[in-house]
Protein backbone atom coordinates (compact mmCIF):
# COMPACT_ATOMS: atom_id res chain seq x y z
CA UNK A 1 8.46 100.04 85.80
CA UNK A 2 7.59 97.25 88.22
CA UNK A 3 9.68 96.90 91.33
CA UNK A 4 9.58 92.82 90.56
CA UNK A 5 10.81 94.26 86.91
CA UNK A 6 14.20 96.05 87.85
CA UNK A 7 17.41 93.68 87.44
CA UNK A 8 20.20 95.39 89.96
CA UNK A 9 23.76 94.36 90.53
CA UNK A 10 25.08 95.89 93.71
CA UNK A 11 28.88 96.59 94.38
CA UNK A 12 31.17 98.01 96.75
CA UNK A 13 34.89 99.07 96.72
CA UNK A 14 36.28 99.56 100.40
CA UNK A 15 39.51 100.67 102.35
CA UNK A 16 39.94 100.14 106.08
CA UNK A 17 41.79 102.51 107.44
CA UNK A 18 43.36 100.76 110.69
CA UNK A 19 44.51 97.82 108.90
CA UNK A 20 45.20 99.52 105.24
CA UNK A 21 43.15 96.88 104.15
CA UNK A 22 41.33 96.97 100.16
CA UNK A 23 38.15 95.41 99.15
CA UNK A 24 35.75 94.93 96.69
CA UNK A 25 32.58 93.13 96.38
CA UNK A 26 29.53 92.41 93.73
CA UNK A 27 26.14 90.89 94.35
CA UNK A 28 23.96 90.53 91.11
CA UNK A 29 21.21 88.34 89.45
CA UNK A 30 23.91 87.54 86.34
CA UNK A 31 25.98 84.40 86.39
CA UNK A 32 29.75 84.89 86.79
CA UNK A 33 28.89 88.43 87.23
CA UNK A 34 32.54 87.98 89.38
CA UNK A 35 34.78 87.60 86.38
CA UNK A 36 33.90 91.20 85.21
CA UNK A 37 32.84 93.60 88.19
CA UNK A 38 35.55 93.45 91.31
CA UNK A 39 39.08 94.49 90.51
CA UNK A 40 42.01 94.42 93.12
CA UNK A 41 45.34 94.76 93.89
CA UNK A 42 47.26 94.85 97.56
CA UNK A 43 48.50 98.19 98.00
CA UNK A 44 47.26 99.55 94.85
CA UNK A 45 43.52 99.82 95.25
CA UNK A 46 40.10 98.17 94.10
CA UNK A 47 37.50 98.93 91.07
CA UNK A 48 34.17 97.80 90.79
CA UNK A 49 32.51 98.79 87.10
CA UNK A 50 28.85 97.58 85.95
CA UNK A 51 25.97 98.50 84.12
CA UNK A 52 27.27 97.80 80.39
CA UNK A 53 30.76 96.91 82.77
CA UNK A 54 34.09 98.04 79.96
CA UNK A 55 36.17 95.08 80.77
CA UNK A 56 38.99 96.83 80.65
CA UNK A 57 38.21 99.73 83.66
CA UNK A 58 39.61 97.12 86.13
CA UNK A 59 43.07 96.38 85.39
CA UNK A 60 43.72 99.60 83.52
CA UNK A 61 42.44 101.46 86.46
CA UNK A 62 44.87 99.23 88.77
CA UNK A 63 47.45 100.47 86.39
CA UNK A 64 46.60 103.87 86.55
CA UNK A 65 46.61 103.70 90.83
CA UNK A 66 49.79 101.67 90.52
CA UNK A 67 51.37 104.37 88.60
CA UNK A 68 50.57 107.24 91.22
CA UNK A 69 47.15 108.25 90.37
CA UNK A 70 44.40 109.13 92.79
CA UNK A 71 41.13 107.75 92.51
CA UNK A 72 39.88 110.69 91.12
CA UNK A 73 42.43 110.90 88.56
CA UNK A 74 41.90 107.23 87.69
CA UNK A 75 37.92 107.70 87.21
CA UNK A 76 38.68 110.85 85.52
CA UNK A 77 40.94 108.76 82.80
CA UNK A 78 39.15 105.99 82.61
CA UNK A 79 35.53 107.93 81.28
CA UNK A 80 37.01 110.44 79.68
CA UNK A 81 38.86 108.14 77.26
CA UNK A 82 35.56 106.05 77.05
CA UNK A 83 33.27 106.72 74.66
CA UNK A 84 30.44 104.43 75.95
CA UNK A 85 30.33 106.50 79.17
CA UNK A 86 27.43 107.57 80.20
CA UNK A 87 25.99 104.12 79.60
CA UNK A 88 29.05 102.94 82.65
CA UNK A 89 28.97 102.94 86.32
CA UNK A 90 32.56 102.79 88.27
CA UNK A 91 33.95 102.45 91.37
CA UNK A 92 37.36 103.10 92.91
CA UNK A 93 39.10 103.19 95.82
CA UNK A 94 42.83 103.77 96.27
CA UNK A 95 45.10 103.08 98.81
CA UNK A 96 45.10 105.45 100.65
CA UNK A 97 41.30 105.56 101.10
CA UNK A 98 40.32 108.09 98.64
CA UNK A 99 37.25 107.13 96.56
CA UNK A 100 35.33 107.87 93.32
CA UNK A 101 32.37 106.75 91.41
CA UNK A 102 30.89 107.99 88.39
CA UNK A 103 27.27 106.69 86.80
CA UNK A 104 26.57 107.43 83.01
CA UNK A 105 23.62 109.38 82.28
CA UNK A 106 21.75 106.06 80.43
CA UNK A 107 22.12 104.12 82.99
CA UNK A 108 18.54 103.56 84.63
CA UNK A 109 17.27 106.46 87.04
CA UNK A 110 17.95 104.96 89.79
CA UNK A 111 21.55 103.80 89.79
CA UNK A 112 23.96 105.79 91.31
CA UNK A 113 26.16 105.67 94.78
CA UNK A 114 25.74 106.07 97.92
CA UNK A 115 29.48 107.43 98.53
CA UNK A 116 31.40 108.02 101.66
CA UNK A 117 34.25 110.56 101.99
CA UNK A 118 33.93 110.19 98.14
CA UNK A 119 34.38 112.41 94.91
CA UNK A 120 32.12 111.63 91.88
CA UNK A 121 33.67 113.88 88.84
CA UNK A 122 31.00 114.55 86.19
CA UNK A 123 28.08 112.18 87.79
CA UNK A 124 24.75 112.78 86.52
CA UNK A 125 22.62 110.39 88.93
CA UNK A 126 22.95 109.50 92.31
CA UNK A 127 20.72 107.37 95.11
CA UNK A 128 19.63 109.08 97.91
């Protein structure tokens, strides 16, 4: 494939840990690409999910935060009861910092995370 070929949407989910402070952010060729990829709540957490994005990963994984749940455990939950998977890429951070990602094994080769202080349960690509 042709580097002027590959169509990329780029995200991050953040926590600052002096203020306690959430983020979340998207970049991406697609239109509106913000009603579908960043997810956040104050004092609950953030979730970014692309590739073929399940709409449903951001407020059910605020849910899942909101009810106690790490960000492991939310990632964990939320591709484990998906059965489009491997074709998803998530991110979450909690609020208390902890972070996950996973990336589906048909998503393209070179999608993956770049993670810091960060879990990724069952992920089967990365960047380097």
């Amino acid at each position: 494939m042709r580097t002027d070929q590959i169509v990329a949407t780029f995200s991050i989910v953040a926590f600052d840990p002096e203020t306690d402070s959430l983020g979340v952010a998207v970049q991406s060729k697609f239109l509106a690409v913000g009603s579908v990829v960043p997810w956040a709540r104050a004092g609950v957490g953030a979730v970014a999910t692309q590739a073929m994005a399940n709409y449903n990963y951001g407020p059910r994984g605020l849910d899942l935060m909101a009810a106690g749940n790490s960000a492991v455990q939310t990632v964990e939950a939320l591709t484990t009861a998906d059965e489009e998977r491997e074709h998803r890429q998530v991110g979450v951070v909690d609020a208390r910092g902890r972070a996950s990602t996973y990336t589906g094994s048909e998503c393209f080769d070179w999608a993956g995370a770049l993670p810091a202080n960060t879990t990724r349960p069952r992920a089967t690509s990365s960047s380097a």
